[in-house]
Protein backbone atom coordinates (compact mmCIF):
# COMPACT_ATOMS: atom_id res chain seq x y z
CA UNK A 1 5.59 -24.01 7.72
CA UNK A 2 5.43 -20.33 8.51
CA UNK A 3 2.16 -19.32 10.54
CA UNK A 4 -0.12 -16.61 8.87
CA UNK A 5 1.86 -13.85 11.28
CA UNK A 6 5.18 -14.61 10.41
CA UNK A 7 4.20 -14.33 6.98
CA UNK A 8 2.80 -11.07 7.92
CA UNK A 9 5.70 -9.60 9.46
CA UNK A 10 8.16 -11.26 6.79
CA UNK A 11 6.58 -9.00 4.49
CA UNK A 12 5.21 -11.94 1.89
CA UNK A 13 1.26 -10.94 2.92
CA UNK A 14 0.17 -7.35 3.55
CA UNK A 15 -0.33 -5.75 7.03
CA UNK A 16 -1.38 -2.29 8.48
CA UNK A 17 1.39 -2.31 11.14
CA UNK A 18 1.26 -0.02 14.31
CA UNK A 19 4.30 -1.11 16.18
CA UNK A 20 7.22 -2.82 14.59
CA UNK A 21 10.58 -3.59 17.45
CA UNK A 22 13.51 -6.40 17.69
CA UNK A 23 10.73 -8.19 19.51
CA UNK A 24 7.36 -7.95 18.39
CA UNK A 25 5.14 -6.29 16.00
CA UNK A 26 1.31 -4.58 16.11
CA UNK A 27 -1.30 -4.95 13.31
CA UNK A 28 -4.26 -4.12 12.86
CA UNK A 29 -6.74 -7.45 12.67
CA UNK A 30 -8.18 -8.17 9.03
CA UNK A 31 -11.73 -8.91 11.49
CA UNK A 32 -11.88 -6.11 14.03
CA UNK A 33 -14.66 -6.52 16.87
CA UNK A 34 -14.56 -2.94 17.04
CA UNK A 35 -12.45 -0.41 14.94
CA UNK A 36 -9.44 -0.02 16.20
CA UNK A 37 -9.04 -3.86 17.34
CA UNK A 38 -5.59 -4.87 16.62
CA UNK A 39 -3.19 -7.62 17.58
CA UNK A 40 0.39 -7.47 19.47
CA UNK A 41 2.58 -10.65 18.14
CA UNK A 42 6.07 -11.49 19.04
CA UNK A 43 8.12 -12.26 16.26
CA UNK A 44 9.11 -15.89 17.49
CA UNK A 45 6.75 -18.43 16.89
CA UNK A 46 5.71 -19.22 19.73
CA UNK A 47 2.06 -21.30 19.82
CA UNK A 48 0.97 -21.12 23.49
CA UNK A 49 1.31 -18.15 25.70
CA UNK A 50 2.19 -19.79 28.88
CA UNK A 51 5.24 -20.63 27.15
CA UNK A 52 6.82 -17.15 26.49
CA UNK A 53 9.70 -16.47 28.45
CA UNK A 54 9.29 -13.78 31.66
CA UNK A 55 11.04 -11.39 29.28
CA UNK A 56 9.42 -11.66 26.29
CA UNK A 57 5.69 -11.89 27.87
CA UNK A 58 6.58 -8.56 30.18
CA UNK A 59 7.89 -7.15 26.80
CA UNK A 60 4.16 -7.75 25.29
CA UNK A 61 3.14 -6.28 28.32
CA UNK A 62 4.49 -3.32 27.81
CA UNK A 63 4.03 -2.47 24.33
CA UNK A 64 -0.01 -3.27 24.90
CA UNK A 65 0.17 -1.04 27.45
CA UNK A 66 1.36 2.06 25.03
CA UNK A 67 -0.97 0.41 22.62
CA UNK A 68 -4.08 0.79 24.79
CA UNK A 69 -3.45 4.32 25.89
CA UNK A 70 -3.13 5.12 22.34
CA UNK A 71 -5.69 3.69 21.26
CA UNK A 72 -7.80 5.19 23.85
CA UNK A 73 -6.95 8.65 22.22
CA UNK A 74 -7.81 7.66 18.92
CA UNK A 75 -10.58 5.56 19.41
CA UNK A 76 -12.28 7.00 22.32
CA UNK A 77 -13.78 4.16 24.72
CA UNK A 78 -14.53 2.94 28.44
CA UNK A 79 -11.55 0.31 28.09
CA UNK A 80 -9.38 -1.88 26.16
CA UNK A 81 -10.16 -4.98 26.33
CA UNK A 82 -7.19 -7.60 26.42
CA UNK A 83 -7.50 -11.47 25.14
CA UNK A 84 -5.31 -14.24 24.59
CA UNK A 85 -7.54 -16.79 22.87
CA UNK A 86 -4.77 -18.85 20.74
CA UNK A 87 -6.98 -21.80 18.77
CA UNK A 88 -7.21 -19.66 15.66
CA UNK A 89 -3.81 -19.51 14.62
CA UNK A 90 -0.92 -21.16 16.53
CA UNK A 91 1.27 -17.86 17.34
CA UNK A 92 0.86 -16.05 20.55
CA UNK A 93 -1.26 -12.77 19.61
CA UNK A 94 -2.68 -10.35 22.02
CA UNK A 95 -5.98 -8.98 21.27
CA UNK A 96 -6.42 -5.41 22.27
CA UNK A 97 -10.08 -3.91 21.73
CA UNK A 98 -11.58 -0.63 22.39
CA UNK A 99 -14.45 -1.76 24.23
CA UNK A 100 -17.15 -0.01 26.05
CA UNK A 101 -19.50 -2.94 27.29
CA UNK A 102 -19.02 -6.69 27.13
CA UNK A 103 -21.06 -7.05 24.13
CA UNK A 104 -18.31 -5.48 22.29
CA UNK A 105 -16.24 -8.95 23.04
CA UNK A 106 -16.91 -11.81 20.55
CA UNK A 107 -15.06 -13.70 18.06
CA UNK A 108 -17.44 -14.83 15.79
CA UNK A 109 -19.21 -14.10 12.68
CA UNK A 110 -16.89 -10.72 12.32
CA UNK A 111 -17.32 -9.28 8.81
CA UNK A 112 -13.69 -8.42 7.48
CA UNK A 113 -12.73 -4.99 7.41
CA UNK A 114 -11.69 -2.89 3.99
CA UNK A 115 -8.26 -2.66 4.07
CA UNK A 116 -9.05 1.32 3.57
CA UNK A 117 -10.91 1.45 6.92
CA UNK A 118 -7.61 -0.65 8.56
CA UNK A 119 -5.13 1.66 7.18
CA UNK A 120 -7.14 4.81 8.74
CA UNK A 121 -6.87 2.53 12.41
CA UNK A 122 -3.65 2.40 12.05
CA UNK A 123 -2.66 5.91 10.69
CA UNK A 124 -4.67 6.82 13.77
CA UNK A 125 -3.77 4.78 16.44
CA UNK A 126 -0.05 5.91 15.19
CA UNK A 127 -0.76 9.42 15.68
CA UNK A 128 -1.62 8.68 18.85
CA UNK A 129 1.29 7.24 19.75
């Protein structure tokens, strides 16, 4: 059965997409630790990160690395924060959060965004690109 992303990038359930390539993909996350919190998932299904291939994991590299500095721009912040947590759905997904102190890192008891306020991430995290 088709994990939640796939579904996601196959179109069948909507997503406010940043990056789209042969590769991988960018959305934003339905519940964002910060605005401007969005996920970088390669296309394959892969469930564990320490399984991607050198190629494919330098690949996520890279794009998180535009990602960031865009985000930066349009979210204004000390850092973004990177993490790989992987027990919520089982499909590699990078985490990238504007962050400004380590309180602004948790994963629980997120409220969900409006998909309004996702779509205006994304439109700006876009223009930033």
């Amino acid at each position: 059965m088709a994990t939640i992303f796939t579904r996601i990038i196959q179109g069948d359930i909507p997503g406010h997409f940043v990056w789209d390539d042969a590769q991988c993909v960018a959305i934003m996350t339905l519940n964002p630790m910060k605005p401007g919190h969005l996920l970088v998932i390669p296309r394959q299904e892969i469930d564990h990160w320490d399984d991607l291939s050198p190629e494919l994991s330098a690949h996520l590299m890279r794009v998180s690395q535009t990602l960031a500095k865009a985000q930066k721009r349009a979210f204004p912040c000390e850092r973004v924060g990177m993490l790989i947590v992987g027990l919520e759905v089982p499909h590699v997904h990078l985490h990238l959060v504007p962050i400004d102190a380590m309180e602004d890192i948790r994963l629980e008891g997120l409220a969900q965004a409006e998909p309004q306020e996702l779509a205006d991430a994304a439109t700006r995290i876009q223009a930033a690109l």
